[in-house]
Protein backbone atom coordinates (compact mmCIF):
# COMPACT_ATOMS: atom_id res chain seq x y z
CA UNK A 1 -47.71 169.64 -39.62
CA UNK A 2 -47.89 170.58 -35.61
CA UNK A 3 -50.61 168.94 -34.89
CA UNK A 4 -49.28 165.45 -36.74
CA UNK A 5 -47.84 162.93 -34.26
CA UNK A 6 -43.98 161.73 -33.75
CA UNK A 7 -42.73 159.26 -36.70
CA UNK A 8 -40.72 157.19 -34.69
CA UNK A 9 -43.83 156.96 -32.25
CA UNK A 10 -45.07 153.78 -32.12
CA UNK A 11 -49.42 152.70 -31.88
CA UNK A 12 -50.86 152.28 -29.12
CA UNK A 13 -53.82 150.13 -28.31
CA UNK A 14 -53.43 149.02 -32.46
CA UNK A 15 -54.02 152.77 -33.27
CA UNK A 16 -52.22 156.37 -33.28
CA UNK A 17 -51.75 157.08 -29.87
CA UNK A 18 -53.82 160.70 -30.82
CA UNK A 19 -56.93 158.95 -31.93
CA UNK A 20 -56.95 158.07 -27.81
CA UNK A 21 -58.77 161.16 -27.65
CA UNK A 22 -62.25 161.83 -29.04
CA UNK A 23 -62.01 163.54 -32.41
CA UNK A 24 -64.45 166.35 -32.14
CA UNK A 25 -62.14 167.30 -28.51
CA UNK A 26 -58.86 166.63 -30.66
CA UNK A 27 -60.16 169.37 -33.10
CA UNK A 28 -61.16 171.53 -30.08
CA UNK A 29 -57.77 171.18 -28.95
CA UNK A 30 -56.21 172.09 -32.05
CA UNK A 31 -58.22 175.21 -32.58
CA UNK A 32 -57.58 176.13 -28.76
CA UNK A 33 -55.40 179.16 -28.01
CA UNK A 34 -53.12 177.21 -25.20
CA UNK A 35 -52.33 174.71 -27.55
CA UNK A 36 -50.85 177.08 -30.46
CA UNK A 37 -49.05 179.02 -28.05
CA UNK A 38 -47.62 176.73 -25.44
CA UNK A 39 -47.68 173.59 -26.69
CA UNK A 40 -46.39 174.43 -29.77
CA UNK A 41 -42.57 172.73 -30.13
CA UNK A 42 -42.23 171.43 -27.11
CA UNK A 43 -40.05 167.91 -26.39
CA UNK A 44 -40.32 165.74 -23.60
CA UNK A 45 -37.84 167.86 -21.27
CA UNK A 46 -39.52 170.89 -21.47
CA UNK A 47 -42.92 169.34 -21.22
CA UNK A 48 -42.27 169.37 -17.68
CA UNK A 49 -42.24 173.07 -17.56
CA UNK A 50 -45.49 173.39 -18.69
CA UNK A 51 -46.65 170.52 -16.31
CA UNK A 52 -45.28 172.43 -13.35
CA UNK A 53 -47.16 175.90 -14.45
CA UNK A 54 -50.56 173.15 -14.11
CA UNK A 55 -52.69 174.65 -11.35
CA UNK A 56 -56.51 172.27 -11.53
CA UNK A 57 -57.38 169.53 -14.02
CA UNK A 58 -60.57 168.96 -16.09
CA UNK A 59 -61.82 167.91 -19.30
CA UNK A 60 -63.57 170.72 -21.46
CA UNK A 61 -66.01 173.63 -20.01
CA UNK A 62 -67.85 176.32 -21.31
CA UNK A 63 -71.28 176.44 -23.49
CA UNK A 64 -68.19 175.72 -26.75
CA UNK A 65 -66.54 173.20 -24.34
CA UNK A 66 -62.90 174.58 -24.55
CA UNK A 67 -60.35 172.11 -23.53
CA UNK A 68 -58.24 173.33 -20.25
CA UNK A 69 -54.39 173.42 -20.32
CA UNK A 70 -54.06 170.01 -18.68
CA UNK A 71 -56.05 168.02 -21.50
CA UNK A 72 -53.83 169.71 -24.23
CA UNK A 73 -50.71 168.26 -21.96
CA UNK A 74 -52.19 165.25 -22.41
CA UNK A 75 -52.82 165.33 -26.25
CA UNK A 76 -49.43 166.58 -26.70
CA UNK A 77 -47.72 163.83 -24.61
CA UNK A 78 -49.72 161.53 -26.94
CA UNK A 79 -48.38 163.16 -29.83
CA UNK A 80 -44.60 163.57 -28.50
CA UNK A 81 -44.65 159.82 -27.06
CA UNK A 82 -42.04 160.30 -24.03
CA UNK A 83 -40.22 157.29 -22.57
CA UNK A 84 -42.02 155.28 -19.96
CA UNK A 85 -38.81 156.41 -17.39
CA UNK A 86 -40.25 159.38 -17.66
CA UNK A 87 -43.70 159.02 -17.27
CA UNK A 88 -42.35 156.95 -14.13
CA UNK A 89 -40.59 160.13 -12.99
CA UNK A 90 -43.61 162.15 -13.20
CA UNK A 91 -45.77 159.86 -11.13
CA UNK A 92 -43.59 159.49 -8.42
CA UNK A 93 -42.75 163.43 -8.31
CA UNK A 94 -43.96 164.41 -4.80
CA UNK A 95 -43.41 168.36 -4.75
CA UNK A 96 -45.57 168.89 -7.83
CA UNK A 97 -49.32 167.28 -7.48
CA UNK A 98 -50.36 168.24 -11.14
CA UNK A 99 -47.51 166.71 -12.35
CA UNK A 100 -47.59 163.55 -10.58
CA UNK A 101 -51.88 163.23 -12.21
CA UNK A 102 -50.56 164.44 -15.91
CA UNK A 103 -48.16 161.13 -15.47
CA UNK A 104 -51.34 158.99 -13.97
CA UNK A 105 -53.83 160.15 -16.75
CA UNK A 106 -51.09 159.78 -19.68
CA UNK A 107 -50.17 156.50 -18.34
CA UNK A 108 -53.73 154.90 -17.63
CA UNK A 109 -54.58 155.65 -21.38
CA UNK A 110 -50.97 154.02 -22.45
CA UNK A 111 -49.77 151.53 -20.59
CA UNK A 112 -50.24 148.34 -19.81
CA UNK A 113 -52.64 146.54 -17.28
CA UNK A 114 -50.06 145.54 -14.61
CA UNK A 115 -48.48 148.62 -15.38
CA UNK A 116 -51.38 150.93 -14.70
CA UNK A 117 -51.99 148.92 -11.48
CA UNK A 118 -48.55 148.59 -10.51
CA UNK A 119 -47.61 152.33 -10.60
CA UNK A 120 -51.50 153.72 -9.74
CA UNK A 121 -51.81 151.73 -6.71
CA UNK A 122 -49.06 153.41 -4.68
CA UNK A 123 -50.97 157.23 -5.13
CA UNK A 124 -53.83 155.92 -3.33
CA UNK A 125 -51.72 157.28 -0.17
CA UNK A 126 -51.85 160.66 -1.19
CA UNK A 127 -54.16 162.58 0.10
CA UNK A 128 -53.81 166.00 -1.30
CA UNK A 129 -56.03 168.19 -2.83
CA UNK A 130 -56.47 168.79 -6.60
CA UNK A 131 -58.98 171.16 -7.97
CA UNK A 132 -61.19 170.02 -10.90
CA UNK A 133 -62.85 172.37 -13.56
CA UNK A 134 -66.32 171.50 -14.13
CA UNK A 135 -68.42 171.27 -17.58
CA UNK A 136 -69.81 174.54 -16.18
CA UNK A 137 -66.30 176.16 -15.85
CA UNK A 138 -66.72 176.32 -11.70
CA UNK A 139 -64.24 174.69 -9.50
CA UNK A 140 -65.04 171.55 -7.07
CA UNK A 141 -62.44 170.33 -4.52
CA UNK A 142 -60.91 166.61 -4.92
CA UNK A 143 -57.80 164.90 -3.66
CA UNK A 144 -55.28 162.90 -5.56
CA UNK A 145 -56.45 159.33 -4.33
CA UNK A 146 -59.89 160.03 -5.17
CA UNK A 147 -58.74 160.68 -9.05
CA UNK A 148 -56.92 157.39 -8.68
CA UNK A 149 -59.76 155.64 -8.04
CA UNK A 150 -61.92 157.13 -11.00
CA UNK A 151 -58.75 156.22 -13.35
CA UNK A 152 -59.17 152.96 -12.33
CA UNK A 153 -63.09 152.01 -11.30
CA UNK A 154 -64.04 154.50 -14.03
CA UNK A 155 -64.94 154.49 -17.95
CA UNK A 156 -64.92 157.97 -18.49
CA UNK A 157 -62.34 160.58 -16.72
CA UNK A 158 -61.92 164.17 -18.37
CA UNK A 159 -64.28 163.77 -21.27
CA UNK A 160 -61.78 160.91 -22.50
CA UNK A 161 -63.12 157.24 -22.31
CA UNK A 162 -60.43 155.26 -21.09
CA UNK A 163 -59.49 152.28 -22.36
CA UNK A 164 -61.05 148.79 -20.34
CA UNK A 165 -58.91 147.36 -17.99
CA UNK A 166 -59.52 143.75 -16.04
CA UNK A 167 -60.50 143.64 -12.22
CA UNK A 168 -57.57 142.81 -9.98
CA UNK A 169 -58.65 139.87 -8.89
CA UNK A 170 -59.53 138.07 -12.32
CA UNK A 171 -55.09 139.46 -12.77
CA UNK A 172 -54.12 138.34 -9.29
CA UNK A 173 -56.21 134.89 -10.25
CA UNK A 174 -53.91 134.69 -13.45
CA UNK A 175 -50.72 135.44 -11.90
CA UNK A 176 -50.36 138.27 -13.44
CA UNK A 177 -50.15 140.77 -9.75
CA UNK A 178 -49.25 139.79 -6.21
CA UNK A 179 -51.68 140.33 -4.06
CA UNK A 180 -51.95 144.01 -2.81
CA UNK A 181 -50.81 145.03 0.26
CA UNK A 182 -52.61 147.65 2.06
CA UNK A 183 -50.02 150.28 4.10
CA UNK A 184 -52.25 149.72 6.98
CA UNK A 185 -50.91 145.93 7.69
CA UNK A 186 -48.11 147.64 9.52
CA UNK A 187 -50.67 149.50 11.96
CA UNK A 188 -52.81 145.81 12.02
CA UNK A 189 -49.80 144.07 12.99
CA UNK A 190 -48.33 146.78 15.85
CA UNK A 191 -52.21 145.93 17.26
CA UNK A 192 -51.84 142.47 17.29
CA UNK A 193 -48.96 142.67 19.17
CA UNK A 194 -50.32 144.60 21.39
CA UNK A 195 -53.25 142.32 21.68
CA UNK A 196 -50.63 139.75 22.50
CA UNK A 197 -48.63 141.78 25.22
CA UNK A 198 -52.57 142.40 26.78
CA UNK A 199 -52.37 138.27 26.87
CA UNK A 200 -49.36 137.94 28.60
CA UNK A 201 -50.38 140.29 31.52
CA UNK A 202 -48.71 143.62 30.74
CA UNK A 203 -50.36 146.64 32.91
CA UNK A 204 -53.09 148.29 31.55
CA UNK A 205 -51.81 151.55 32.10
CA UNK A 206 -48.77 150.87 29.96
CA UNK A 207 -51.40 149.51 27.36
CA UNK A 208 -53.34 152.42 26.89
CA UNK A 209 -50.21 154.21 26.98
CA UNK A 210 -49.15 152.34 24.05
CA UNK A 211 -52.01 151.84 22.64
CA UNK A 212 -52.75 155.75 22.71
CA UNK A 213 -49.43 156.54 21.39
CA UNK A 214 -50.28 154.54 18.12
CA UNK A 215 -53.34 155.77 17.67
CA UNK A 216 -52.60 159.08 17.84
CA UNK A 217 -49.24 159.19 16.48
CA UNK A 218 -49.80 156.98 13.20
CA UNK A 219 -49.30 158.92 10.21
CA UNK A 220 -51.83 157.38 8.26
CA UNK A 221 -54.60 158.46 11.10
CA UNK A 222 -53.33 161.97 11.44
CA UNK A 223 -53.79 162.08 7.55
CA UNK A 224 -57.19 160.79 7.17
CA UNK A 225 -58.20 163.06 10.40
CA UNK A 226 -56.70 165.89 8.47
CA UNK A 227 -58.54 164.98 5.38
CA UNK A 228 -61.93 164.57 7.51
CA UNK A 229 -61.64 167.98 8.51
CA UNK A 230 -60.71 169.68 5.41
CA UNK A 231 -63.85 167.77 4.01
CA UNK A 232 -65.46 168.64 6.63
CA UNK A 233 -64.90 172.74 5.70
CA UNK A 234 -65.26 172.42 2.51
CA UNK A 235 -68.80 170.64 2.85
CA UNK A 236 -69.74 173.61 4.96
CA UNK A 237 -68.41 176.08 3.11
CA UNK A 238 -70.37 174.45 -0.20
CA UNK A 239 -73.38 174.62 2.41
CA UNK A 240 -73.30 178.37 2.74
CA UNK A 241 -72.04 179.39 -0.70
CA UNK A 242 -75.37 177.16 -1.98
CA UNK A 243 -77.17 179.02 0.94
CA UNK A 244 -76.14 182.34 0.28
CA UNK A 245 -76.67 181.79 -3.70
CA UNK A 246 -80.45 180.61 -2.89
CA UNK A 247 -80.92 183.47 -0.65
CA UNK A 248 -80.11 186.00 -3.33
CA UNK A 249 -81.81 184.66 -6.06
CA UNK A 250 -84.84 184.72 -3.87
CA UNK A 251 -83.65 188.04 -3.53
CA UNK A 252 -83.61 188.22 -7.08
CA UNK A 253 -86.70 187.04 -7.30
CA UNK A 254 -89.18 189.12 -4.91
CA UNK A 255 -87.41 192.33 -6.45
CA UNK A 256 -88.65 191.71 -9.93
CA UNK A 257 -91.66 190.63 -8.66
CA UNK A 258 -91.94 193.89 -7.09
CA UNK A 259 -90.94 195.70 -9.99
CA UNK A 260 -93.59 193.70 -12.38
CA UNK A 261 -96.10 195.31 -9.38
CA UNK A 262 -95.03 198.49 -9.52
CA UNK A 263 -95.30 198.55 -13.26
CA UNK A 264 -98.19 197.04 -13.59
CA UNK A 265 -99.82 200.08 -11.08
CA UNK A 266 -97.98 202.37 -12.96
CA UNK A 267 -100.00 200.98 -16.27
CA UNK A 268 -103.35 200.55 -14.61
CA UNK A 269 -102.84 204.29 -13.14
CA UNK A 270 -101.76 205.50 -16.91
CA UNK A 271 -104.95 203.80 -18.53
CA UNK A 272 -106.93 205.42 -15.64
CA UNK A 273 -105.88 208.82 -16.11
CA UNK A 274 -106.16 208.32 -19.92
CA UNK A 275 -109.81 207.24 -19.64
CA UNK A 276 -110.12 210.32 -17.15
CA UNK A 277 -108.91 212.23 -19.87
CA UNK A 278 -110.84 211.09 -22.65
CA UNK A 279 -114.46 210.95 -20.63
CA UNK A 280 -113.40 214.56 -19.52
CA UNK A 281 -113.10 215.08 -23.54
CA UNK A 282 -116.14 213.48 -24.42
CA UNK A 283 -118.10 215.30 -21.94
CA UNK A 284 -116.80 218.95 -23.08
CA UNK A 285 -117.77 217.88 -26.28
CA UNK A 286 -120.91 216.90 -25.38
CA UNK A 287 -121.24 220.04 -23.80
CA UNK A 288 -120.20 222.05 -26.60
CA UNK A 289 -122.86 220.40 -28.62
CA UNK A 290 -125.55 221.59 -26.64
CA UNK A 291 -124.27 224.78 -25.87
CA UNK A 292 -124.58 224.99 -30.27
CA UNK A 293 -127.68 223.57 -30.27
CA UNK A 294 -128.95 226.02 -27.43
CA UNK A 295 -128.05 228.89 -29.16
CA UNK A 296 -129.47 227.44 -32.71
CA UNK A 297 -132.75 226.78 -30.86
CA UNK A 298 -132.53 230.87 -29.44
CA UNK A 299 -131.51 232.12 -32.87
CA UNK A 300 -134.27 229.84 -34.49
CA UNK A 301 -136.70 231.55 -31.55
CA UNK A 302 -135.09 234.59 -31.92
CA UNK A 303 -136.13 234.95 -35.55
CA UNK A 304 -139.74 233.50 -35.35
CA UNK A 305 -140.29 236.28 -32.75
CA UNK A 306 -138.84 239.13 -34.91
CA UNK A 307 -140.91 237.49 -37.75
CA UNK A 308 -144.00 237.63 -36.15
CA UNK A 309 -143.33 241.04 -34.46
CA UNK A 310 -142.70 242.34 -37.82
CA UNK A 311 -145.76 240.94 -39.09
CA UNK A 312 -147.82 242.29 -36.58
CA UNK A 313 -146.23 245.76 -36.88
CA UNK A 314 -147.08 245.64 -40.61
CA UNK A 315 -150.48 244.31 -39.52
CA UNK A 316 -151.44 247.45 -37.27
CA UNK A 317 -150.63 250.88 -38.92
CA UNK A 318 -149.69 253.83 -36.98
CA UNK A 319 -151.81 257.14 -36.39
CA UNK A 320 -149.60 259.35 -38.88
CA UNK A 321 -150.27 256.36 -41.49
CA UNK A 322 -154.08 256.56 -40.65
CA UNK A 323 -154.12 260.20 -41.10
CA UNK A 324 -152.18 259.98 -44.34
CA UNK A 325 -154.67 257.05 -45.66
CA UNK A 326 -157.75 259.36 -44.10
CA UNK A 327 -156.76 262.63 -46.00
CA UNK A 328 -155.57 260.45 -49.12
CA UNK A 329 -158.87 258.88 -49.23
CA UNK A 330 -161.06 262.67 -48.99
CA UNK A 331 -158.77 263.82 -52.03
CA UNK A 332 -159.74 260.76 -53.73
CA UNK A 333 -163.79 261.16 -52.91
CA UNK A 334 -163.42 264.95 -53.87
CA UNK A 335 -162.16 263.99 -57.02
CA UNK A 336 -164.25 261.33 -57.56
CA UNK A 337 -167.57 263.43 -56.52
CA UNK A 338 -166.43 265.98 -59.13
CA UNK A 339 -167.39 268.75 -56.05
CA UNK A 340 -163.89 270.21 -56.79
CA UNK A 341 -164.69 271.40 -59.94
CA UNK A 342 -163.42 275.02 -61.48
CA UNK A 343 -166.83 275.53 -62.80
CA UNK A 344 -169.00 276.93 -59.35
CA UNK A 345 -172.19 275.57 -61.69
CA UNK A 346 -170.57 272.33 -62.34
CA UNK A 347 -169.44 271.72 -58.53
CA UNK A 348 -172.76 272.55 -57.65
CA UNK A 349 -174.77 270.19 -59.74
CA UNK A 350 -172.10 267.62 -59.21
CA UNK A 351 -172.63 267.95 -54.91
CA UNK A 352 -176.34 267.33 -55.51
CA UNK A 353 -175.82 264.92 -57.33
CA UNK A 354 -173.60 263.06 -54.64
CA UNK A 355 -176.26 264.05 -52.24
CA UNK A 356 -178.68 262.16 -54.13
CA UNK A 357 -176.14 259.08 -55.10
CA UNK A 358 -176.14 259.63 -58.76
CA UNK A 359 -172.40 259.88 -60.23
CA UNK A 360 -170.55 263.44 -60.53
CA UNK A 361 -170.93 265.02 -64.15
CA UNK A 362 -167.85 264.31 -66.45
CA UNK A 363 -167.24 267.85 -68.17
């Protein structure tokens, strides 16, 4: 119900005057926090309040293109539909700039052709400054007649396509405007007449006088010097804001640079001691394994020596063994020569008998 316009408002353009503005920025509007909280109730007198509180114009900004506070003014005077008196009153408000474009903008998408031009034309004497919100949500620095000029050269002003008007002179052809008049005539005609007073002989002195006077004295000049100059500072101040914003990202830039270097040494140093690490691994292993296989060779060695030591031990008796075997080996020839024998006649026979080879007697 807030966001439907005025019954007793009338179409505009053969439409509702809200379908002036783009749907999808209508619905952005309507979903926009300003516009439920401000906007909400108010009538064509306390619109003005509002207007006053304006501080820089625009369209919509941000990555989700929010609407600023001066397009949902405009939506809302769409929807309210104020008088044209007061429209008039807003345009030719002097104290309050904002005000004096929220009039210009309403009335450029409402009004008539020799409307638009009559009231427009006039603001192309003011020269001060305005401050317009860009799509990126920065500030840039324009002056009143400049947004005149886009309102009426222009198709598109604040994200809102505006609707066609006809060239002045295909209206002035018509009838339909008088001729403009520039507000520097008066300063063409005070030269002329001092081209004339030249003509009739006046002293120069008194012409340069004069002549410097109005030169230097005319409003209009002293306002365009003015606006030189503050274009002037603002051009140089852009200069070194875009000169100090390039210097730090090349700032910026060399620092990560040096970072990506410094990590990149700290990596190759990391794999470097790692392969340190693992060749100093490998080679203690490598070490190990022939420290084992030295000692299996010794053992092995070891062994074969105590083998064959043994077996030549075993293979070369003692003296106490040879006696042993010696003394073994009589008992076994006394025995076996019978010699030993209790009988003296037997042992006798039987040691002749060995004497002569024959074999001991078996009593």
């Amino acid at each position: 119900m807030a966001n439907r316009t005025d019954p007793m408002a009338r179409n505009i353009h053969g439409t509702n005057p809200q379908n002036l503005v783009e749907k999808i920025l209508r619905a952005k509007i309507y979903q926009n926090a300003y516009w439920k909280e401000q906007c909400f109730g108010l009538t064509a007198e306390t619109l003005v309040d509002k207007a006053m509180e304006l501080d820089h114009l625009g369209g919509t900004y941000g990555g989700n293109r929010r609407p600023t506070a001066f397009m949902c003014l405009v939506l809302k005077m769409l929807q309210i539909q104020p008088d044209k008196e007061i429209v008039v009153e807003f345009i030719k408000n002097e104290d309050y700039k904002y005000v004096r474009a929220l009039g210009a903008f309403y009335l450029r998408i409402t009004g008539t052709v020799a409307d638009v031009y009559q009231y427009l034309e006039p603001l192309y004497n003011d020269y001060r400054k305005l401050r317009m919100k860009l799509n990126d949500g920065r500030f840039s620095l324009t002056h009143v007649d400049e947004f005149i000029d886009e309102l009426l050269t222009k198709d598109y002003s604040c994200d809102i396509a505006l609707p066609r008007v006809q060239k002045r002179w295909t209206l002035e052809a018509t009838g339909v405007l008088e001729p403009r008049r520039s507000a520097l005539e008066d300063d063409f005609e005070e030269e002329e007449e001092e081209e004339k007073d030249e003509k009739d002989g006046e002293a120069m002195d008194t012409d340069d006088r004069q002549r410097d006077y109005h030169r230097g004295r005319s409003p209009i000049r002293e306002r365009d010097r003015e606006r030189d100059r503050d274009r002037d500072k603002d051009r140089d101040r852009d200069r070194e804001r875009d000169r100090d914003r390039y210097r730090n990202r090349d700032r910026d830039i060399d620092r990560d640079y040096d970072r990506g270097r410094e990590r990149e040494r700290d990596r190759d140093r990391d794999r470097d001691r790692y392969r340190e690490r693992e060749g100093r691994g490998e080679r203690e292993r490598e070490r190990r394994e022939r420290d084992r296989d030295g000692r299996r060779h010794r053992s092995r060695s070891r062994s074969r020596d105590r083998r064959d030591r043994d077996r030549r031990v075993r293979g070369t008796p003692s003296p106490q063994r040879e006696e042993r075997k010696e003394k073994k080996k009589e008992k076994k020839e006394k025995k076996s020569d019978g010699t030993d024998h209790p009988d003296p006649e037997i042992a006798e026979a039987n040691r002749v008998r060995a004497s002569l080879g024959l074999k001991p007697l078996r009593v």
